[in-house]
C-alpha atoms as a PDB file:
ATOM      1  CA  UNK A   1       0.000   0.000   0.000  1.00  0.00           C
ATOM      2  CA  UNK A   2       1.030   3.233  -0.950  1.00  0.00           C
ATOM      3  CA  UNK A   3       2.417   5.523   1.811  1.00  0.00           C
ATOM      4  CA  UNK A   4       1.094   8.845   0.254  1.00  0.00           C
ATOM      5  CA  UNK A   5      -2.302   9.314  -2.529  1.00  0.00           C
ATOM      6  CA  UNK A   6      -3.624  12.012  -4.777  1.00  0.00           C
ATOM      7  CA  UNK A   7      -6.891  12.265  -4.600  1.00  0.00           C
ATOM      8  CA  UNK A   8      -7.090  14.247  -7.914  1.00  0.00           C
ATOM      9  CA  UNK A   9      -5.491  11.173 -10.109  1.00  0.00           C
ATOM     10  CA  UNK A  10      -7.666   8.448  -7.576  1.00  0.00           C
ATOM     11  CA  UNK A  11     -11.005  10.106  -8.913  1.00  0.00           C
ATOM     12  CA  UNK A  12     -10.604  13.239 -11.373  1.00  0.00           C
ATOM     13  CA  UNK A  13     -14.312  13.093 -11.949  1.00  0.00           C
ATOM     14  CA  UNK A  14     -16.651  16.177 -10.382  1.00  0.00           C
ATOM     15  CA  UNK A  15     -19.788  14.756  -8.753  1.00  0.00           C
ATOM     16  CA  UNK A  16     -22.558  14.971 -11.007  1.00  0.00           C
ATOM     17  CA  UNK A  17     -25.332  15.090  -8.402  1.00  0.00           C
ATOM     18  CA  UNK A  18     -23.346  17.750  -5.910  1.00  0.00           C
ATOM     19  CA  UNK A  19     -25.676  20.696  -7.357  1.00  0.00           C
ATOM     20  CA  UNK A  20     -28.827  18.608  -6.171  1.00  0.00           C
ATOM     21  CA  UNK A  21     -27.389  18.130  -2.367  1.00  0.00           C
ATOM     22  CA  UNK A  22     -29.287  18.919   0.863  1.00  0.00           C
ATOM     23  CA  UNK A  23     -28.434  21.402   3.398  1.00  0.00           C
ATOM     24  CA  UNK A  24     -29.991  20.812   6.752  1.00  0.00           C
ATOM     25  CA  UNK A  25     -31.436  23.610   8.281  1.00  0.00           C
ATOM     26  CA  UNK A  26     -33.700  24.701  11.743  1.00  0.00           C
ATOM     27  CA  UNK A  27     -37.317  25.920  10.468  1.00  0.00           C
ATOM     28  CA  UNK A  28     -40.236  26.642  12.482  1.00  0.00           C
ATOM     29  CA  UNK A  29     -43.730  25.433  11.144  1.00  0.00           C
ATOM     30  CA  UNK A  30     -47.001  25.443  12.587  1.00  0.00           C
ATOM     31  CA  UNK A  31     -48.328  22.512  13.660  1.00  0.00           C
ATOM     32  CA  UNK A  32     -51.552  22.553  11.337  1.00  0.00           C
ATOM     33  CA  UNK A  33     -48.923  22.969   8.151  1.00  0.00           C
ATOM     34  CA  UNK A  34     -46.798  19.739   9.625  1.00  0.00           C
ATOM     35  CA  UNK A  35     -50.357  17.918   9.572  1.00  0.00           C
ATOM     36  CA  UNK A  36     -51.433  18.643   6.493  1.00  0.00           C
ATOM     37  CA  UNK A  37     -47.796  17.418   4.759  1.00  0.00           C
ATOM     38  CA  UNK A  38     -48.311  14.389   6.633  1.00  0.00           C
ATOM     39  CA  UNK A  39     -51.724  13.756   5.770  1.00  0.00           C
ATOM     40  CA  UNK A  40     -50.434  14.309   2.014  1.00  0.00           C
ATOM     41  CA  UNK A  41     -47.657  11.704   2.917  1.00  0.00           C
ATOM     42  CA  UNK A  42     -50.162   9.314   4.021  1.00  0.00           C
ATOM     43  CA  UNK A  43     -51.856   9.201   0.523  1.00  0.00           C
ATOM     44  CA  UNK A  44     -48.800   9.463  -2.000  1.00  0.00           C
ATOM     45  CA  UNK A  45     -46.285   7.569   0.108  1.00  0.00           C
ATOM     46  CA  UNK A  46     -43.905   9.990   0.052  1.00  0.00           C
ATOM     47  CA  UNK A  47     -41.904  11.028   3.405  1.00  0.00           C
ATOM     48  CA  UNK A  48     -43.459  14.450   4.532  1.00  0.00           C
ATOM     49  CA  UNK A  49     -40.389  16.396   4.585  1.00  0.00           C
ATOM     50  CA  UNK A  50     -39.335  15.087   0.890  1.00  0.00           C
ATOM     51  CA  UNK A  51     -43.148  17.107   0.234  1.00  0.00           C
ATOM     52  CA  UNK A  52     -42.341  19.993   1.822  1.00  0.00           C
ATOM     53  CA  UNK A  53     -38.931  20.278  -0.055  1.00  0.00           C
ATOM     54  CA  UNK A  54     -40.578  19.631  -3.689  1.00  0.00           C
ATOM     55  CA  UNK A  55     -43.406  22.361  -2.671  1.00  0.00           C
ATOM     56  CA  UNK A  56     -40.705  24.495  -1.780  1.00  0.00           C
ATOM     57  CA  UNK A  57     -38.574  23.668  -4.882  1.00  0.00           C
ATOM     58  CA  UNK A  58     -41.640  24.104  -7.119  1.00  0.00           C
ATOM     59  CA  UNK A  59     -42.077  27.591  -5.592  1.00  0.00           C
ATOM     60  CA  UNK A  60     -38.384  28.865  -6.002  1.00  0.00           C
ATOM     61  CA  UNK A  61     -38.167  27.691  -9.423  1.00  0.00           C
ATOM     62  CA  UNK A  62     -41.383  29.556 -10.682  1.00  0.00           C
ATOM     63  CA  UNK A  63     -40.499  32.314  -9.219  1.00  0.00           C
ATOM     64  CA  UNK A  64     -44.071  32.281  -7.254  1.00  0.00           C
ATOM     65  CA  UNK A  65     -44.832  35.401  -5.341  1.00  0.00           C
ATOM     66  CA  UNK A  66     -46.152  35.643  -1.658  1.00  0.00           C
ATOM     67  CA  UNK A  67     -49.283  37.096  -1.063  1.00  0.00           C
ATOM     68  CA  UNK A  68     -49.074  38.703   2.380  1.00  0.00           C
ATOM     69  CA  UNK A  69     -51.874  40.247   3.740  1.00  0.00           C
ATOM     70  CA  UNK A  70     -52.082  41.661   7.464  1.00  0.00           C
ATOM     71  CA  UNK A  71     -55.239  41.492   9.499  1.00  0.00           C
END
């Protein structure tokens, strides 16, 4: 075994899916919003979080705007 390795000639290759990686992050969410995502996870069989990230993802990527009314 080799006493010393370069890790550039071992795998030269950039990772293809490194653009599409997770970042965990602290978020507050009402209760009735967790719920609801889990209901939805219920039916389609897909873990709630992984829901809440492709709502999120849908949103960023259309460029959807709030609509923010105070009462």
């Amino acid at each position: 075994m080799r006493e010393h390795y370069d890790i550039k000639e071992l795998n030269p290759r950039k990772n293809p899916y490194s653009n599409r990686m997770k970042k965990p992050i602290t978020i507050n969410i009402n209760e009735d919003t967790i719920d609801y995502f889990k209901a939805k996870s219920a039916q389609s069989g897909i873990p709630y979080q992984t829901l809440i990230n492709l709502y999120l993802t849908d949103c960023a990527e259309n460029n959807r705007e709030l609509k923010i009314a105070w009462q």
